[in-house]
C-alpha atoms as a PDB file:
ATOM      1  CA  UNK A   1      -8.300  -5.145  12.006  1.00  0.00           C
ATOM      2  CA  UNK A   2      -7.258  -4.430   8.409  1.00  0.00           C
ATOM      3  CA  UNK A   3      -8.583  -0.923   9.055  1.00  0.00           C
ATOM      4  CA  UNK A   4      -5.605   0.380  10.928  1.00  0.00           C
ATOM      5  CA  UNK A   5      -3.138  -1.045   8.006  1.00  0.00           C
ATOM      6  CA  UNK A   6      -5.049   0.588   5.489  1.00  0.00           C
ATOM      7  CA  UNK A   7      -5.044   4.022   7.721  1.00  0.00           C
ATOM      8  CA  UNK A   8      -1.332   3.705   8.369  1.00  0.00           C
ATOM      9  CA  UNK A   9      -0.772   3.342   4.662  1.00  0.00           C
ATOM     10  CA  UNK A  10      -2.898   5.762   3.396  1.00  0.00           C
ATOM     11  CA  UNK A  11      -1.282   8.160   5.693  1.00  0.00           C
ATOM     12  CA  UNK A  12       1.920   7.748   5.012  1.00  0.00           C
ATOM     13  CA  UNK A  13       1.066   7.369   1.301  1.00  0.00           C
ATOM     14  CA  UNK A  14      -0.092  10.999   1.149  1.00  0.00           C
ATOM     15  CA  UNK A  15       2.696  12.734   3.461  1.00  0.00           C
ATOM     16  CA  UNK A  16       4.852  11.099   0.911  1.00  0.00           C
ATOM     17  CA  UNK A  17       3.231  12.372  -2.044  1.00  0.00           C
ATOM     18  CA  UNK A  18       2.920  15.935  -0.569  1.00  0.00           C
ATOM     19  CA  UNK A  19       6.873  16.558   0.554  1.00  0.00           C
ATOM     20  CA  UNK A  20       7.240  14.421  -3.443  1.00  0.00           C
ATOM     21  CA  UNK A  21       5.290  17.440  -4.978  1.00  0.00           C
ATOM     22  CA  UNK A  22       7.187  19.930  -2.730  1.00  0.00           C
ATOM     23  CA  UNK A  23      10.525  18.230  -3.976  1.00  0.00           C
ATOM     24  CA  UNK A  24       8.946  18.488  -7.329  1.00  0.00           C
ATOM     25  CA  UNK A  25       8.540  22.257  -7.044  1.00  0.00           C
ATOM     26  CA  UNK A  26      11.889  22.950  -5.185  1.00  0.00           C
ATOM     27  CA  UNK A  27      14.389  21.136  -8.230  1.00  0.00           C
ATOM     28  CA  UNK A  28      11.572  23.378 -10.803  1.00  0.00           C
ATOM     29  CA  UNK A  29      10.746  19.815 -12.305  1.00  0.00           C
ATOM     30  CA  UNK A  30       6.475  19.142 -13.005  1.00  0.00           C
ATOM     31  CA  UNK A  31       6.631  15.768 -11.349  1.00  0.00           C
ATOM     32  CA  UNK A  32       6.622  14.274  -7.990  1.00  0.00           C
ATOM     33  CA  UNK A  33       9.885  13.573  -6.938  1.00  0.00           C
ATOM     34  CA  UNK A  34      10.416  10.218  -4.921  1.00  0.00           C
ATOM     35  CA  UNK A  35       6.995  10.612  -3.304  1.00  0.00           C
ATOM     36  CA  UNK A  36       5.962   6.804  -3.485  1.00  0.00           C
ATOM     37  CA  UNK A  37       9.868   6.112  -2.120  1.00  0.00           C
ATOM     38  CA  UNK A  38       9.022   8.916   0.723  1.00  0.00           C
ATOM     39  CA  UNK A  39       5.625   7.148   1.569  1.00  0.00           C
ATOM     40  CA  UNK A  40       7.201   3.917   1.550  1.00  0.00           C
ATOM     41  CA  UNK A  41      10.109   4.555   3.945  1.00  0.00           C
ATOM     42  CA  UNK A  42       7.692   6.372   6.178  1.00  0.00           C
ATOM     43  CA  UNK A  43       5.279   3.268   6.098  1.00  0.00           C
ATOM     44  CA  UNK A  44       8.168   0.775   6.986  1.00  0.00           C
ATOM     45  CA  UNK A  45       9.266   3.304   9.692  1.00  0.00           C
ATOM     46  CA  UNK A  46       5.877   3.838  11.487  1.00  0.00           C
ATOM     47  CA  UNK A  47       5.289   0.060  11.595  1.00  0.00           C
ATOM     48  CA  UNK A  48       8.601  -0.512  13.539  1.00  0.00           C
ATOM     49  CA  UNK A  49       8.089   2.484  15.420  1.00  0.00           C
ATOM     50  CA  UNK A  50       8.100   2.360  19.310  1.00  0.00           C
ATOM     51  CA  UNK A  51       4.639   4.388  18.953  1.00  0.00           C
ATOM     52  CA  UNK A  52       2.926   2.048  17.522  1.00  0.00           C
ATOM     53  CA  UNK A  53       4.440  -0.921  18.804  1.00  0.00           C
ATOM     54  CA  UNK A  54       0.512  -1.644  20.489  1.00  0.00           C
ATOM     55  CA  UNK A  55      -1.313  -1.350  17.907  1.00  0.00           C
ATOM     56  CA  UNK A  56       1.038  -3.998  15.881  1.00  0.00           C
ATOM     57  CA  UNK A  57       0.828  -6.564  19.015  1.00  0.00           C
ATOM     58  CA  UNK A  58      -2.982  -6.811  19.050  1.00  0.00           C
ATOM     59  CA  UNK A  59      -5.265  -8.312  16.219  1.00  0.00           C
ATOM     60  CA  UNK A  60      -5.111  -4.891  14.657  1.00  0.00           C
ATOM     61  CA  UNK A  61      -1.311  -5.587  13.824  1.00  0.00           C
ATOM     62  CA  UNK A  62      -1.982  -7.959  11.045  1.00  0.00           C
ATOM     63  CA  UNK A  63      -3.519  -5.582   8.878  1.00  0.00           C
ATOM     64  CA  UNK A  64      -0.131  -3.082   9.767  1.00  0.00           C
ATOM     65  CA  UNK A  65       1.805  -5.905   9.193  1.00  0.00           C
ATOM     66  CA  UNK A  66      -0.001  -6.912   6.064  1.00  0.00           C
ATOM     67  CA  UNK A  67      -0.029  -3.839   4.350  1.00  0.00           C
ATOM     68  CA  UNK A  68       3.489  -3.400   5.031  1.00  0.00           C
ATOM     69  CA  UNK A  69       4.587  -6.296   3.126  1.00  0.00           C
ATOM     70  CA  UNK A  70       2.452  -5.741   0.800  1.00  0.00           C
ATOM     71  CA  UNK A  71       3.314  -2.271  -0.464  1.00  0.00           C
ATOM     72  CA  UNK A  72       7.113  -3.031  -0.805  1.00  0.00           C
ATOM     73  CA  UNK A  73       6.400  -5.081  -3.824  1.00  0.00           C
ATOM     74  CA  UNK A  74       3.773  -3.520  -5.176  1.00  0.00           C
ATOM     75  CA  UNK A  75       5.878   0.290  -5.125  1.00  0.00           C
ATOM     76  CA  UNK A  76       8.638  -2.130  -6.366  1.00  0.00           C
ATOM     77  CA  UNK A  77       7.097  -3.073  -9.669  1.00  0.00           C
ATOM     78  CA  UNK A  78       5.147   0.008 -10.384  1.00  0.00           C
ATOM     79  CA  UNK A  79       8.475   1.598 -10.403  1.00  0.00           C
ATOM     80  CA  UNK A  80      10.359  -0.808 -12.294  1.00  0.00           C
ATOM     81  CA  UNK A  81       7.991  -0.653 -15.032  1.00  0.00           C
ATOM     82  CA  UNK A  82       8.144   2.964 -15.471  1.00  0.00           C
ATOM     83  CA  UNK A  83      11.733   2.727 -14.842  1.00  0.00           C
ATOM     84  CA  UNK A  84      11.684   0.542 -17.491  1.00  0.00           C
ATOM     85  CA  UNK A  85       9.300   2.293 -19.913  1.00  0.00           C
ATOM     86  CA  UNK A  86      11.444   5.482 -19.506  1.00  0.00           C
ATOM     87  CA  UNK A  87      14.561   3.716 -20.749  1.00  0.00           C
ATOM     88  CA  UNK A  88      13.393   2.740 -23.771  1.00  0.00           C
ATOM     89  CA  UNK A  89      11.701   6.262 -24.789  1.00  0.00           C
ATOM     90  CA  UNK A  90      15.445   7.696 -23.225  1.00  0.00           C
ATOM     91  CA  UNK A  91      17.478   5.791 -25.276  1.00  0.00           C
ATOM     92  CA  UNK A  92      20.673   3.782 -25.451  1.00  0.00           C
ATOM     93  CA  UNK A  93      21.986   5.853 -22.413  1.00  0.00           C
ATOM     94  CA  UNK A  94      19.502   4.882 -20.635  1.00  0.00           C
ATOM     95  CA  UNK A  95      19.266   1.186 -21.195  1.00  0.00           C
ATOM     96  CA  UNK A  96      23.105   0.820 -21.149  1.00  0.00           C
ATOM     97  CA  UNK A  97      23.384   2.505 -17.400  1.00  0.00           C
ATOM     98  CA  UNK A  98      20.299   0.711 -15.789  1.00  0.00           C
ATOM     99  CA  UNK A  99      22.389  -2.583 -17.225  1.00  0.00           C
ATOM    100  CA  UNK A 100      25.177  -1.198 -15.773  1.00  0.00           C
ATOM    101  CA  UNK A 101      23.446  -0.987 -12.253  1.00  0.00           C
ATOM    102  CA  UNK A 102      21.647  -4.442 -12.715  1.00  0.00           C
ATOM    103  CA  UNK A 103      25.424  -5.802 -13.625  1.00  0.00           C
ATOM    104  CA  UNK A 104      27.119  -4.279 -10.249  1.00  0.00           C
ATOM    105  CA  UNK A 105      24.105  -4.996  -8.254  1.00  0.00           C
ATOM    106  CA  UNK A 106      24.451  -8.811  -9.252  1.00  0.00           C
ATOM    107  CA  UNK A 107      28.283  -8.733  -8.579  1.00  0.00           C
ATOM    108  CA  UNK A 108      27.434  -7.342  -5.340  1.00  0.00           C
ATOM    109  CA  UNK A 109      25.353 -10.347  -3.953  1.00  0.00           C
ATOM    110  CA  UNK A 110      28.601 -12.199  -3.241  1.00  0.00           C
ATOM    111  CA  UNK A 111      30.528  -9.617  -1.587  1.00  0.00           C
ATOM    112  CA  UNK A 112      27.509  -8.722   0.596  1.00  0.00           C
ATOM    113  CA  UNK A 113      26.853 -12.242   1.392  1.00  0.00           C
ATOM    114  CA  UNK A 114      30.159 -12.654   2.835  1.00  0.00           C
ATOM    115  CA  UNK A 115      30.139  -9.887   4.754  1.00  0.00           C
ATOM    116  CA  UNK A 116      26.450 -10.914   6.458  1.00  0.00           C
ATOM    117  CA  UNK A 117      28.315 -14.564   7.256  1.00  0.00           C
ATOM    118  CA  UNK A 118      30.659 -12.909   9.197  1.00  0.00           C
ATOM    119  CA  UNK A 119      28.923 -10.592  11.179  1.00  0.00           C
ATOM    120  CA  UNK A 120      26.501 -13.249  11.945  1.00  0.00           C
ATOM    121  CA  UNK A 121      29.687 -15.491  13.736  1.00  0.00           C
ATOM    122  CA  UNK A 122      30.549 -12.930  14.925  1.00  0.00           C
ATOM    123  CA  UNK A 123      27.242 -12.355  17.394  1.00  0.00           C
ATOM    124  CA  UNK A 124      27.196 -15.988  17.998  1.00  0.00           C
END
C-alpha cells in the first residue's frame, strides 16, 4: 500500500517545512531554513522507527520503504542545483569554497574507507 508511504512522507515533509519557516523567522532571514533537510531526517527516522516497525513488515511497507529511497535523491538534487545556481549568482567565493568541500570530501573517501574495513574485522 503506497498510501501509507505517501502519508508518512507528506507528513514529515510538512513538520519539516513548518519548524524550516520557524528557523527562518528565528535567524530574521525570509526563507525556510533546512526545512526539506528537517523533513528528510524525520522521514528516514520514522521509517526505522520501532513505532512503525508493523506497518513496514506488511505489504504496506513497500510504499514506506519506497518513498524513503526515493526522496533521498530526489531532496539530493533539488538541492544541489540550487546549491549550485546560488554559487554562480554568489560569486568566486562561492564557487571556490563548494570546490573546496567537493576536494576534502573526495580525499575523505579513502580515509573513511579504511576506517569501515576495520571496524568490519573487527565484528567478525
Amino acid at each position: 500500500m503506497i498510501v501509507y508511504g505517501v502519508a508518512l512522507l507528506s507528513g514529515c515533509l510538512i513538520l519539516g517545512m513548518i519548524i524550516g519557516e520557524a528557523l527562518g523567522a528565528a535567524l530574521n532571514v525570509d526563507a525556510n531554513v533546512g526545512g526539506v533537510g528537517i523533513a528528510m531526517i524525520f522521514l528516514v527516522l520514522a521509517g526505522n522507527s520501532e513505532k512503525f516497525r508493523s506497518l513496514t513488515q506488511d505489504a504496506a511497507g513497500s510504499g514506506i520503504k519506497f518513498w524513503s529511497a526515493m526522496y533521498i535523491p530526489i531532496v539530493v538534487a533539488m538541492a544541489a542545483r540550487q546549491d549550485v545556481a546560488g554559487a554562480t549568482e554568489g560569486g568566486l567565493l562561492a564557487i571556490v569554497a563548494g570546490v573546496a568541500a567537493v576536494t576534502v570530501s573526495f580525499a575523505l573517501v579513502p580515509i573513511l574507507s579504511k576506517i569501515g574495513k576495520k571496524s568490519a574485522t573487527e565484528e567478525n
